[in-house]
Protein backbone atom coordinates (compact mmCIF):
# COMPACT_ATOMS: atom_id res chain seq x y z
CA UNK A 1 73.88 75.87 45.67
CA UNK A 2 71.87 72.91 46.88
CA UNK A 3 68.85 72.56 48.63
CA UNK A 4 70.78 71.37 51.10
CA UNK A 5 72.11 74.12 52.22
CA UNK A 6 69.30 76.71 50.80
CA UNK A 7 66.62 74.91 53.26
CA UNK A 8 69.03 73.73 55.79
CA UNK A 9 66.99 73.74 59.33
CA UNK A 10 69.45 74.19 61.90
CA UNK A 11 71.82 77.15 60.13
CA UNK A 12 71.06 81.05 60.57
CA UNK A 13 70.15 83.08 57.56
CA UNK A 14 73.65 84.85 58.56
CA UNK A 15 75.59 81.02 58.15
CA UNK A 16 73.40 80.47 54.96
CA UNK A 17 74.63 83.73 53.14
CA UNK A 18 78.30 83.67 54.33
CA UNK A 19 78.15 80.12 52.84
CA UNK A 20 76.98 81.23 49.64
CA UNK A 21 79.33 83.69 49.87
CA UNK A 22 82.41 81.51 50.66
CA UNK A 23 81.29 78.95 47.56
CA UNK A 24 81.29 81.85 45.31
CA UNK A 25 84.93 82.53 45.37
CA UNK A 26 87.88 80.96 43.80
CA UNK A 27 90.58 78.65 45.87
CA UNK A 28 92.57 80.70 47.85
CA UNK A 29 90.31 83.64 48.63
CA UNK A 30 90.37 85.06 51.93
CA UNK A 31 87.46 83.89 54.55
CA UNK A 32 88.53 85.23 57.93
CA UNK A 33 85.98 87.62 59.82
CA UNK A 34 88.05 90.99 59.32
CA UNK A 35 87.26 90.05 55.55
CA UNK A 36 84.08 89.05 55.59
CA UNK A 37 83.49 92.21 58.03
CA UNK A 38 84.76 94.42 55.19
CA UNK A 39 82.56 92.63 52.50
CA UNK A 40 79.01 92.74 54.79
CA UNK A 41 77.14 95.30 57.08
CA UNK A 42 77.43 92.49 59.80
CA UNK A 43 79.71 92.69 63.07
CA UNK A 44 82.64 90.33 63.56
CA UNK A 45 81.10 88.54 66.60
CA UNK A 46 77.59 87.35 64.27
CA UNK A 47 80.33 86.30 61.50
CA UNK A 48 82.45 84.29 63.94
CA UNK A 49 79.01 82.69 64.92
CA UNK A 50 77.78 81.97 61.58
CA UNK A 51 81.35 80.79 61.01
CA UNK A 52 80.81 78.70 63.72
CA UNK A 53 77.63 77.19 62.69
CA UNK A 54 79.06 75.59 59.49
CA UNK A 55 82.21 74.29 61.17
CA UNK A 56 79.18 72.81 63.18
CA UNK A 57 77.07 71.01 60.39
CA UNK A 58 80.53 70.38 58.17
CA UNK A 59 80.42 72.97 55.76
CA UNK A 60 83.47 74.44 56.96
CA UNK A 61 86.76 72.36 57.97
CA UNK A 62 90.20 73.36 59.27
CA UNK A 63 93.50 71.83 58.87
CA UNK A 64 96.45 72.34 60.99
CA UNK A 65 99.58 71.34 59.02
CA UNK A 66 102.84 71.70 58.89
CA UNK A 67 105.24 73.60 56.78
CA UNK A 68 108.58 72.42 55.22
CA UNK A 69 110.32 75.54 57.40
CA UNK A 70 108.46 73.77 60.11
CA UNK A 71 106.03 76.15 60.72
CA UNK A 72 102.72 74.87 61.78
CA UNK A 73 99.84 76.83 60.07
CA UNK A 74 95.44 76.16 59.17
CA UNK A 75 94.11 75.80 56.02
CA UNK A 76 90.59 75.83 55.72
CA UNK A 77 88.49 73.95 53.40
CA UNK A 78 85.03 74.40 52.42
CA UNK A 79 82.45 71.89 51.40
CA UNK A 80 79.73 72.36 48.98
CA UNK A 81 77.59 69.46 50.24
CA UNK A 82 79.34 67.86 53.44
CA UNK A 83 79.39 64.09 54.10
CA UNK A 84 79.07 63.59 49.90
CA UNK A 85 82.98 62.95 49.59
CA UNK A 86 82.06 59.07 50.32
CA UNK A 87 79.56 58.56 47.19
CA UNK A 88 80.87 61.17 44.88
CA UNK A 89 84.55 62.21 45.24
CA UNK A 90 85.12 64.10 42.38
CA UNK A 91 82.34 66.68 42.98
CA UNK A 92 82.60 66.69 47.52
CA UNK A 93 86.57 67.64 47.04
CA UNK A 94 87.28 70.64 49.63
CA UNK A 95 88.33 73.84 48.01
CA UNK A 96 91.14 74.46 49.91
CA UNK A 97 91.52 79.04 51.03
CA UNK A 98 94.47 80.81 52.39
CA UNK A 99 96.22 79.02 55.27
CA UNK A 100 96.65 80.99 58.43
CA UNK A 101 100.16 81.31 60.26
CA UNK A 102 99.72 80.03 63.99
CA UNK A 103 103.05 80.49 65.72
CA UNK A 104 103.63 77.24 68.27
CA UNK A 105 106.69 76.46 69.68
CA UNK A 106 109.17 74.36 67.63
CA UNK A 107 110.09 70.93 69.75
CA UNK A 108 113.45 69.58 70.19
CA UNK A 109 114.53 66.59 67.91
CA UNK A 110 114.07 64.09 71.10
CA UNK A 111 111.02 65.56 72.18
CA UNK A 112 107.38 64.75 70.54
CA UNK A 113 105.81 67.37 68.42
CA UNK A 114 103.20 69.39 71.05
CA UNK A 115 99.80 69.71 69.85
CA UNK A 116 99.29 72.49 67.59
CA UNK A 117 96.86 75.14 69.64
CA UNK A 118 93.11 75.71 68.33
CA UNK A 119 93.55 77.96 65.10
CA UNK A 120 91.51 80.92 65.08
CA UNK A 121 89.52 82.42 62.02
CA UNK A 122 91.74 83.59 59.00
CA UNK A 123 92.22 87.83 59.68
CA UNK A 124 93.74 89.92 57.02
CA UNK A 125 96.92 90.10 59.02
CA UNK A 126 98.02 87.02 59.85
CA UNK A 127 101.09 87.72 61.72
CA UNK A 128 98.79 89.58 64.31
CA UNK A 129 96.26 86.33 64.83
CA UNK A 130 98.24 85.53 68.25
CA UNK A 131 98.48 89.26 69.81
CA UNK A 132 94.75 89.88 68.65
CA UNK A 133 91.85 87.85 70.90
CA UNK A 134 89.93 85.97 68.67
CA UNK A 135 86.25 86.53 68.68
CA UNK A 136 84.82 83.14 68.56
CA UNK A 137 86.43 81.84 71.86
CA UNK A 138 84.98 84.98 73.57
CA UNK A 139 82.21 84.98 76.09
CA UNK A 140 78.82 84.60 74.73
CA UNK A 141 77.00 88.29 75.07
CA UNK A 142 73.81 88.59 77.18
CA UNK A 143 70.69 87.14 75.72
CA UNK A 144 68.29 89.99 73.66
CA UNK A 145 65.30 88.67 74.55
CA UNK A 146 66.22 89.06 78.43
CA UNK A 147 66.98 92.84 78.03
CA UNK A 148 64.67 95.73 77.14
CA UNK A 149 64.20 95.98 74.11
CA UNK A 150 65.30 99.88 74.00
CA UNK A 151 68.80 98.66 75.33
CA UNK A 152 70.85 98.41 72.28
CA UNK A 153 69.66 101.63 70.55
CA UNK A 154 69.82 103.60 73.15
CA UNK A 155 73.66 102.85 74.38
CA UNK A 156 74.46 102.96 70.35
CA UNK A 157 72.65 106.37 70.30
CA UNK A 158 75.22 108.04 73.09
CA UNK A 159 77.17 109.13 70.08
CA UNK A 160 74.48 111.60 68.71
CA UNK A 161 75.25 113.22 72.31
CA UNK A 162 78.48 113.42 72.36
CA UNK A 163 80.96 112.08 69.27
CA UNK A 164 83.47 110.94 71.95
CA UNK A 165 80.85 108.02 73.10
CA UNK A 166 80.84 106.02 70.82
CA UNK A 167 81.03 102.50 71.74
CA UNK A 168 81.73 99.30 70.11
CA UNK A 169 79.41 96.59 69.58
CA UNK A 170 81.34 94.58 71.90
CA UNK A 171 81.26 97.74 74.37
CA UNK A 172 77.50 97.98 74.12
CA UNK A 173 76.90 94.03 75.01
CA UNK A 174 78.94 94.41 77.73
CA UNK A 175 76.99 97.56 79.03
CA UNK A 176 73.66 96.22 77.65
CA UNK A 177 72.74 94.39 81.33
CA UNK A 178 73.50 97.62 83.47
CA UNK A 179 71.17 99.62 80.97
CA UNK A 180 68.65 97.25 81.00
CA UNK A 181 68.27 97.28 84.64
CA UNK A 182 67.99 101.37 84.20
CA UNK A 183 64.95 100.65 81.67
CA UNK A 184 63.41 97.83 83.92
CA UNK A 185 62.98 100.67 86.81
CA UNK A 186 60.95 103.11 84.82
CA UNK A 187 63.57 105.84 84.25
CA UNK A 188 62.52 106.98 81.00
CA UNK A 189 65.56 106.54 78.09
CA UNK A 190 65.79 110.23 77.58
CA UNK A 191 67.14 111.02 81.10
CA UNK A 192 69.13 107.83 81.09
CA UNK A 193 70.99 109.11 78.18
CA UNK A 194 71.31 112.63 80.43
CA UNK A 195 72.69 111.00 82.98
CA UNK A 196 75.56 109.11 80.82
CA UNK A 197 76.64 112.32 78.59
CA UNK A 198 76.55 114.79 81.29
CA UNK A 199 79.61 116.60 82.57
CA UNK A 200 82.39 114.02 80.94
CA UNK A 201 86.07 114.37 82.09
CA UNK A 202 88.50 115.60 79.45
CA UNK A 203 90.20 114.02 78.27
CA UNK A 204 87.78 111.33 77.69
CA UNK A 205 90.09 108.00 76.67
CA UNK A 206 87.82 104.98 77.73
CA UNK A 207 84.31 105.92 77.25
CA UNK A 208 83.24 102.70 77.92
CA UNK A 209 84.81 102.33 81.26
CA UNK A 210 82.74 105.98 82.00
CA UNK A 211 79.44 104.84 80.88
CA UNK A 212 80.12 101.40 82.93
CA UNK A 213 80.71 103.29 85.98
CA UNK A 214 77.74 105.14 85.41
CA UNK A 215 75.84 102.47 85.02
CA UNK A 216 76.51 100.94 88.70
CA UNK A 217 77.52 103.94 90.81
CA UNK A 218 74.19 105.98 89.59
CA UNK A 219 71.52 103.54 89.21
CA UNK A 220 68.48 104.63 91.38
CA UNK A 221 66.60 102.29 93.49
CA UNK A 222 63.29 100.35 92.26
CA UNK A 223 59.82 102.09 93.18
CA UNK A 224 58.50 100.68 96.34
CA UNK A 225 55.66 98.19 95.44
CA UNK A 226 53.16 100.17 97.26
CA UNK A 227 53.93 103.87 97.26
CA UNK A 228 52.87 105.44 100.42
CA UNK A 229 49.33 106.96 100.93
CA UNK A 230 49.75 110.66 101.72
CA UNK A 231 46.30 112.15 103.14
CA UNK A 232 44.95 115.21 101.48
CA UNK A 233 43.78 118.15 103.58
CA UNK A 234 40.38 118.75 103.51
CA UNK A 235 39.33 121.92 103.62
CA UNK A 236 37.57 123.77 106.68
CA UNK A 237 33.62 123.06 106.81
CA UNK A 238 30.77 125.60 105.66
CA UNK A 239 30.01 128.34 108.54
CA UNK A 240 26.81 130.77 108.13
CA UNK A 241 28.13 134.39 109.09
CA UNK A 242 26.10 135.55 112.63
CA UNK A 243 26.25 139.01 111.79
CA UNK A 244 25.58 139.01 107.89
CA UNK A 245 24.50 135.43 107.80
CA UNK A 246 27.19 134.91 104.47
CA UNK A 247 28.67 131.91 104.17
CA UNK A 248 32.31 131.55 104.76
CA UNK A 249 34.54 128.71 105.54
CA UNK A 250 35.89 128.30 109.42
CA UNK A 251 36.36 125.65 111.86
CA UNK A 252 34.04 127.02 114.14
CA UNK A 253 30.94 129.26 113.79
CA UNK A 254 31.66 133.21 114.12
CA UNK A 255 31.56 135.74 112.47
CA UNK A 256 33.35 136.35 108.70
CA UNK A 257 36.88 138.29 108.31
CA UNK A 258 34.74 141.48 106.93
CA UNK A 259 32.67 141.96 109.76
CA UNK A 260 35.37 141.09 112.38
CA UNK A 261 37.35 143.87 110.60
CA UNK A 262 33.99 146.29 110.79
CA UNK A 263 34.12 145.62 114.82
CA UNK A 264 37.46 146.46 115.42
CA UNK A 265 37.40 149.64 113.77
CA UNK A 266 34.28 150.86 115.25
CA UNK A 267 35.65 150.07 118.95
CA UNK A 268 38.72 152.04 117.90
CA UNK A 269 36.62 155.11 116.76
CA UNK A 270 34.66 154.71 120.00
């Protein structure tokens, strides 16, 4: 492993290890994301990207050929210091992986051969590559440093709530916006997460699609700017009692409850 590639300043520490990875195998080993998935703690979307990256900068080429049966499939190559074929052949030769099956239609004999469609990543079942989406051509998730920053761990925590919410990662970028705008309006995470476990239907088959609902349909409104004013009552002023002179609290001047209550029972007795 070169310096190249060790100190390279536009790759991703992700596209830096898969790389090492990829050069430490024999020809022929499998590359695809669903195996590289199996082999690392990373997702499949931050493979595909760091995948991506050394298509990018030429560590990474793929090949569509075609087969003697006529089938048209990708082989991918990988380059242990791109651009050196040139000046030294022997050591910049491609080691060559599996090929991946990508069905196209077969043409005619009169008819030119169509263009072979953009092959996606290598997967461990190759016959499924065209039913299955592939996660590079996928839309690029929200940007992190736009959210809250309590966004991801708090949608990936719903499972500790309930075992039947437990979302994907590409569930939980999809939701991440709707949370964040939750977060942004002061609602504090613990009655967020309330609010998206409470009283689930049963049976529960998309919880996504639940929590997404939840997400628009219950989202309270911002704060107003400047929260009303509301006056305080003051209490009633000082009065000085004219029959006992204590000291009570009245609106007016008078007398106090206990000698109010002395006068009306000595006019009853009378």
């Amino acid at each position: 492993m070169g310096n190249h590639l060790a100190q390279h300043a536009q790759l991703s520490a992700t596209a830096i290890g898969v790389a090492l990875y990829i050069q430490s195998l024999p020809d022929g080993a499998s590359v695809g994301i669903k195996a590289l998935a199996a082999r690392f703690p990373e997702g499949e979307i931050r493979l595909a990207s760091a995948l991506r990256e050394l298509e990018q900068y030429g560590y990474v080429e793929r090949r569509v050929v075609r087969l003697d049966s006529g089938r048209m499939v990708t082989q991918t190559y990988y380059y242990e210091q791109p651009g050196a074929e040139a000046e030294e052949p022997a050591q910049a030769r491609p080691r060559r992986v599996r090929p991946v099956a990508v069905p196209v239609p077969v043409p005619e004999p009169e008819q030119a051969p169509e263009p072979a469609p953009e092959a996606a990543w290598e997967a461990e079942e190759p016959d499924r590559e065209a039913e299955e989406p592939d996660p590079v051509a996928e839309e690029p998730g929200p940007d992190p440093v736009a959210l809250h920053p309590a966004t991801f761990d708090l949608l990936a925590g719903l499972r500790g709530l309930d075992p039947r919410l437990l979302l994907s990662e590409r569930d939980i970028l999809r939701l991440a916006p709707g949370l964040s705008a939750w977060l942004e309006r002061g609602i504090a995470p613990d009655v967020i997460a309330r609010k998206l476990s409470a009283d689930l239907p049963e049976p529960l088959r998309n919880p996504a699609a639940i929590v997404g609902y939840r997400l628009t349909a219950l989202l309270p409104p911002p704060l107003p700017a400047d929260p009303p004013v509301v006056p305080s009552a003051r209490p009633d002023p000082f009065q000085t009692c004219d029959g006992c002179e204590r000291v009570f609290r009245s609106k007016k001047p008078g007398r106090c409850l206990d000698c109010r209550r002395r006068e009306a029972a000595n006019s009853a007795a009378a």
